[in-house]
N, C-alpha and C. Protein backbone atom coordinates (compact mmCIF):
# COMPACT_ATOMS: atom_id res chain seq x y z
N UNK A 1 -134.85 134.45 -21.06
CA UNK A 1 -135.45 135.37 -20.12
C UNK A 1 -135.70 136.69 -20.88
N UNK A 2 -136.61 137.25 -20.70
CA UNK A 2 -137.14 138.37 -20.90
C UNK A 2 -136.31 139.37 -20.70
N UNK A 3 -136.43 141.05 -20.98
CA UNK A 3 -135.72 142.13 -20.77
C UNK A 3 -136.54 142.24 -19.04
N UNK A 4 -137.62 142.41 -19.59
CA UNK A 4 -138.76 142.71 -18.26
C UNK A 4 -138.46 141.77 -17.24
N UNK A 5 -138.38 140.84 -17.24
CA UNK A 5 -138.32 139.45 -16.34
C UNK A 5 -136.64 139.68 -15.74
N UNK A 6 -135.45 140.05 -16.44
CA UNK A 6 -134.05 139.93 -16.21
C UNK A 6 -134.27 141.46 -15.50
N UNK A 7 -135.03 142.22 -16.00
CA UNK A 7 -134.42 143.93 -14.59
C UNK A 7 -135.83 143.55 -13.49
N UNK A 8 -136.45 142.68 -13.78
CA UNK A 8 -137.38 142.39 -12.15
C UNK A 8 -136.58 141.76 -11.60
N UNK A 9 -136.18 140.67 -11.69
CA UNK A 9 -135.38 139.81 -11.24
C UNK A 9 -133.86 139.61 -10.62
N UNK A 10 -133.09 140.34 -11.59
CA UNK A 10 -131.62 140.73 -11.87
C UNK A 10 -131.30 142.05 -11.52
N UNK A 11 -132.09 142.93 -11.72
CA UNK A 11 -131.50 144.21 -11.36
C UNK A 11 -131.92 145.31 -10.81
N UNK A 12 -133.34 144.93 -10.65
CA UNK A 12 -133.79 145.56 -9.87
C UNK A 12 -133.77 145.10 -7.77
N UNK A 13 -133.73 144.06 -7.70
CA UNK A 13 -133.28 143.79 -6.72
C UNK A 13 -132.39 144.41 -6.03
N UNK A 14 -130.70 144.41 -6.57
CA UNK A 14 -129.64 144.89 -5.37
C UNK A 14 -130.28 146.50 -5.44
N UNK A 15 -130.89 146.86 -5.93
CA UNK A 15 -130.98 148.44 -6.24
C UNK A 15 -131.78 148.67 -4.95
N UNK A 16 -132.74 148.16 -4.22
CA UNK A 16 -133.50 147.77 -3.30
C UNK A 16 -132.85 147.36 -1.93
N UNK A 17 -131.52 147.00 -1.88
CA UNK A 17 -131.46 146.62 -0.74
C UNK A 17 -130.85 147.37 0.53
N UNK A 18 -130.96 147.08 1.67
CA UNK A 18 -130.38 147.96 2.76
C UNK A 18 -129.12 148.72 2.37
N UNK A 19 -127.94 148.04 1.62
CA UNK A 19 -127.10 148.68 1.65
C UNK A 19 -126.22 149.28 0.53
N UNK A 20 -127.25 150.02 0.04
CA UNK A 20 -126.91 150.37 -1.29
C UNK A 20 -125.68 151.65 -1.42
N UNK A 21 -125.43 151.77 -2.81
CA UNK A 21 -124.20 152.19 -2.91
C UNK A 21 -124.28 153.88 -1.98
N UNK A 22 -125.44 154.38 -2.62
CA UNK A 22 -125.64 155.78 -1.73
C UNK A 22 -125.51 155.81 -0.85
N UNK A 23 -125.93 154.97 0.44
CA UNK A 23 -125.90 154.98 1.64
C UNK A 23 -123.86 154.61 2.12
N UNK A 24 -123.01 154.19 1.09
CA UNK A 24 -122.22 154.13 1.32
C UNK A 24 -121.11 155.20 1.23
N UNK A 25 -121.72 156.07 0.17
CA UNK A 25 -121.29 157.49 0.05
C UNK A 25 -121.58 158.10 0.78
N UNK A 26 -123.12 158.48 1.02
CA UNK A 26 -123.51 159.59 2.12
C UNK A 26 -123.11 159.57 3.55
N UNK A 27 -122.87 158.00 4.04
CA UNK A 27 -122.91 158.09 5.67
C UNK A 27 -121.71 158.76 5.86
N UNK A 28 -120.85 158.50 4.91
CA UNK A 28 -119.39 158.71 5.76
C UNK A 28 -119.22 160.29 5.57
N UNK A 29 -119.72 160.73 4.63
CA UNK A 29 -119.94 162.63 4.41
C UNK A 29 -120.90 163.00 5.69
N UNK A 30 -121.92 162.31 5.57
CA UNK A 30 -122.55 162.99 7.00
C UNK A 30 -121.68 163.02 8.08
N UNK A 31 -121.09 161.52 8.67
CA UNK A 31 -120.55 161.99 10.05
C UNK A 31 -118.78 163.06 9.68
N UNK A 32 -118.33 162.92 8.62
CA UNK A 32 -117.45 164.28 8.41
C UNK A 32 -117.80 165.32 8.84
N UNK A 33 -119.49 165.86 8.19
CA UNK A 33 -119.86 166.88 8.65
C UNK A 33 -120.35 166.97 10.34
N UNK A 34 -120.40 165.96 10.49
CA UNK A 34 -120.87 165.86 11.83
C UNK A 34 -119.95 166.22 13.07
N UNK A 35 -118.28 165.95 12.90
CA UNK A 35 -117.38 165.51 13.19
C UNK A 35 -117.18 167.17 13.67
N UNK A 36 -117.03 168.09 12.06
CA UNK A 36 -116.70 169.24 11.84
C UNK A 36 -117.26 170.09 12.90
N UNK A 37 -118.40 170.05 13.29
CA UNK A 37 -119.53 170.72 13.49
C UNK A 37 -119.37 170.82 15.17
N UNK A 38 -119.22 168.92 15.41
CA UNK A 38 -118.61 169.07 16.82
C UNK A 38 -117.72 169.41 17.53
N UNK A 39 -116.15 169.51 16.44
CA UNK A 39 -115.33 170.04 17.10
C UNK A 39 -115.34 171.45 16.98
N UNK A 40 -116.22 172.22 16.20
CA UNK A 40 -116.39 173.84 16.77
C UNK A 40 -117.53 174.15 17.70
N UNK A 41 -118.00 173.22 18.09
CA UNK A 41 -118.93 173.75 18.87
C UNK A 41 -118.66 172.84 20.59
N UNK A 42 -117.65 171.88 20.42
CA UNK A 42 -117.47 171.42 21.57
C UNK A 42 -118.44 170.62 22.29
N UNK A 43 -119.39 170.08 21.30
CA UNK A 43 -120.71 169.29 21.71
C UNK A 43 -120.76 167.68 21.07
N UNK A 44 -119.37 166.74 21.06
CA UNK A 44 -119.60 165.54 20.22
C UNK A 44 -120.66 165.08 20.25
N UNK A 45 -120.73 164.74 21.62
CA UNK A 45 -121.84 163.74 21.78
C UNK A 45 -123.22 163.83 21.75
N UNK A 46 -123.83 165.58 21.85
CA UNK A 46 -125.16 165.79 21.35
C UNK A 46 -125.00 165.59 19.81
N UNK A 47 -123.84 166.11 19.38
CA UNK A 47 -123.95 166.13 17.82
C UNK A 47 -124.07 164.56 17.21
N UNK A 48 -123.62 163.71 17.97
CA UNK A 48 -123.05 162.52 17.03
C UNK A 48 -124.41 161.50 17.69
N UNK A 49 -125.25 162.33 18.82
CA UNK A 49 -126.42 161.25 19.21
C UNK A 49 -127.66 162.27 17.84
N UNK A 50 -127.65 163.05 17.57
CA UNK A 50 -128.30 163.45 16.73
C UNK A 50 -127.95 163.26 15.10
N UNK A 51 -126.59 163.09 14.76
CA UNK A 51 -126.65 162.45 13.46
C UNK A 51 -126.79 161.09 13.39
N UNK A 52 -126.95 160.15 14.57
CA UNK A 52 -127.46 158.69 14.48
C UNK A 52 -128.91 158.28 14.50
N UNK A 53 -129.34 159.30 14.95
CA UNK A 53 -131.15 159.59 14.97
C UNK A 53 -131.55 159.54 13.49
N UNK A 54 -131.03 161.10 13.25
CA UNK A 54 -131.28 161.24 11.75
C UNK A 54 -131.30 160.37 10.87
N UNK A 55 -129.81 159.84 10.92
CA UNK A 55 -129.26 158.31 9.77
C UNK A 55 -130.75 156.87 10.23
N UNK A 56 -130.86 156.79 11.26
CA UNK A 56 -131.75 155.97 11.57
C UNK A 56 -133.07 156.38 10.87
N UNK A 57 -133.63 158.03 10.99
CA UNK A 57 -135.26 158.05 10.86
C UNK A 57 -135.01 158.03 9.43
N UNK A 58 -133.76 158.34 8.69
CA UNK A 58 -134.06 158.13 7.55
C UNK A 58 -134.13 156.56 6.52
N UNK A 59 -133.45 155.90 7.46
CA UNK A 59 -132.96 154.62 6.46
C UNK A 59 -134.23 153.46 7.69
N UNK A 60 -134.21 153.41 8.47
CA UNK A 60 -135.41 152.82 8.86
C UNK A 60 -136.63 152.30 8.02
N UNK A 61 -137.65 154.19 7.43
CA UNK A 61 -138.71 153.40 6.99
C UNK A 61 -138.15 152.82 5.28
N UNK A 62 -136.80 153.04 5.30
CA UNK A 62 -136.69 152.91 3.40
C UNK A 62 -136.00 150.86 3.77
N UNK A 63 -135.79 150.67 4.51
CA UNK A 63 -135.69 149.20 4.96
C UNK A 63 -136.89 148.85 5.01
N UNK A 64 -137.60 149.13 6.10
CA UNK A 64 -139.16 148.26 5.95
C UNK A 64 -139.57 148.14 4.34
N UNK A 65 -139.63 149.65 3.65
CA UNK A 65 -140.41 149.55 1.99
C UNK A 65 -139.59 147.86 1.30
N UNK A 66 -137.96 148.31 1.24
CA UNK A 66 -137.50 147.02 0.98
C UNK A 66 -137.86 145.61 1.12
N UNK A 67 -137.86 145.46 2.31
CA UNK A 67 -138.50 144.31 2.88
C UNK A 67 -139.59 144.17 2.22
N UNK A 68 -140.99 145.21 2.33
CA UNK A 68 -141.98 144.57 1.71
C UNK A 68 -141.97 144.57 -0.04
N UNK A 69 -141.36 145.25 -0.29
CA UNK A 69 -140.96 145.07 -1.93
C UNK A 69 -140.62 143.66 -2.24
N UNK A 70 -139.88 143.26 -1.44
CA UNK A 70 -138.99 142.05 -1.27
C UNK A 70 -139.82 140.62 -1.60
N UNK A 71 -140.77 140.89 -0.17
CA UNK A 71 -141.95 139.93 -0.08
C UNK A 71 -142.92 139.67 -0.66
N UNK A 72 -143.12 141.00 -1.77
CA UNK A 72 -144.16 141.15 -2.86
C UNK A 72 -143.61 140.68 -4.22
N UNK A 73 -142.22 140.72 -4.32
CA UNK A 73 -141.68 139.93 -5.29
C UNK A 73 -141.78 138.30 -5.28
N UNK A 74 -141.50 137.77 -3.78
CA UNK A 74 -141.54 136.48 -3.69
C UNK A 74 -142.53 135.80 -3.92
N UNK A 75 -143.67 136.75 -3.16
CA UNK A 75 -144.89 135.56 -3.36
C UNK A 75 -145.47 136.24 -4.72
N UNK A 76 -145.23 136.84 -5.40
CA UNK A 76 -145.77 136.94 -7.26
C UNK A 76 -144.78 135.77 -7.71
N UNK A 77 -143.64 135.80 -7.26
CA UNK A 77 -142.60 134.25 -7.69
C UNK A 77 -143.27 133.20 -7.98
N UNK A 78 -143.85 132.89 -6.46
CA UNK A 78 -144.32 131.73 -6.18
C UNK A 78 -145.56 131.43 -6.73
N UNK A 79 -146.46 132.02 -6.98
CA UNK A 79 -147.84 132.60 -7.77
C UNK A 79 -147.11 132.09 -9.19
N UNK A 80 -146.46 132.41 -9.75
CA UNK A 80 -145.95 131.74 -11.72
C UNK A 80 -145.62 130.56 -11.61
N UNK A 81 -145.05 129.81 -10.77
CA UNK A 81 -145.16 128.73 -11.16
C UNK A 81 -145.93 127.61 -10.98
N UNK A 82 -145.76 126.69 -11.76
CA UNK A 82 -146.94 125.77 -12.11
C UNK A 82 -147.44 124.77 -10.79
């Protein structure tokens, strides 16, 4: 296998997917801050329906790109072989 062919294939993939390592760092710092924010202001539940919005409008359209990244890999797959 190729260098090119092994990071299309091999490693570029998990880098792509819904649940990548960032999103495993950041969520839990966001709702910390989120947490913080509500208990001085005495507002959980506006606060914690607005950091689920956010987390959503952001990771939403970066799932769809995935997906179609995904599907543009497969059928070029299927396209090489004989």
């Amino acid at each position: 296998m190729t260098p090119i062919k092994s990071f299309r294939y091999i490693i570029l993939p998990p880098l792509f997917k819904d649940t990548s390592i960032c999103s495993l760092i950041s969520t839990p710092e966001f709702m910390l801050r989120t947490k913080d924010l509500a208990m001085m202001s005495f507002l959980p539940m506006h606060l914690f329906l607005l950091a689920a919005l956010m987390y959503f409008l952001m990771s939403w359209p970066l799932s769809i790109m995935t997906r179609r990244i995904e599907l543009r890999m497969q059928l070029s797959k299927k396209s090489l072989k004989p």
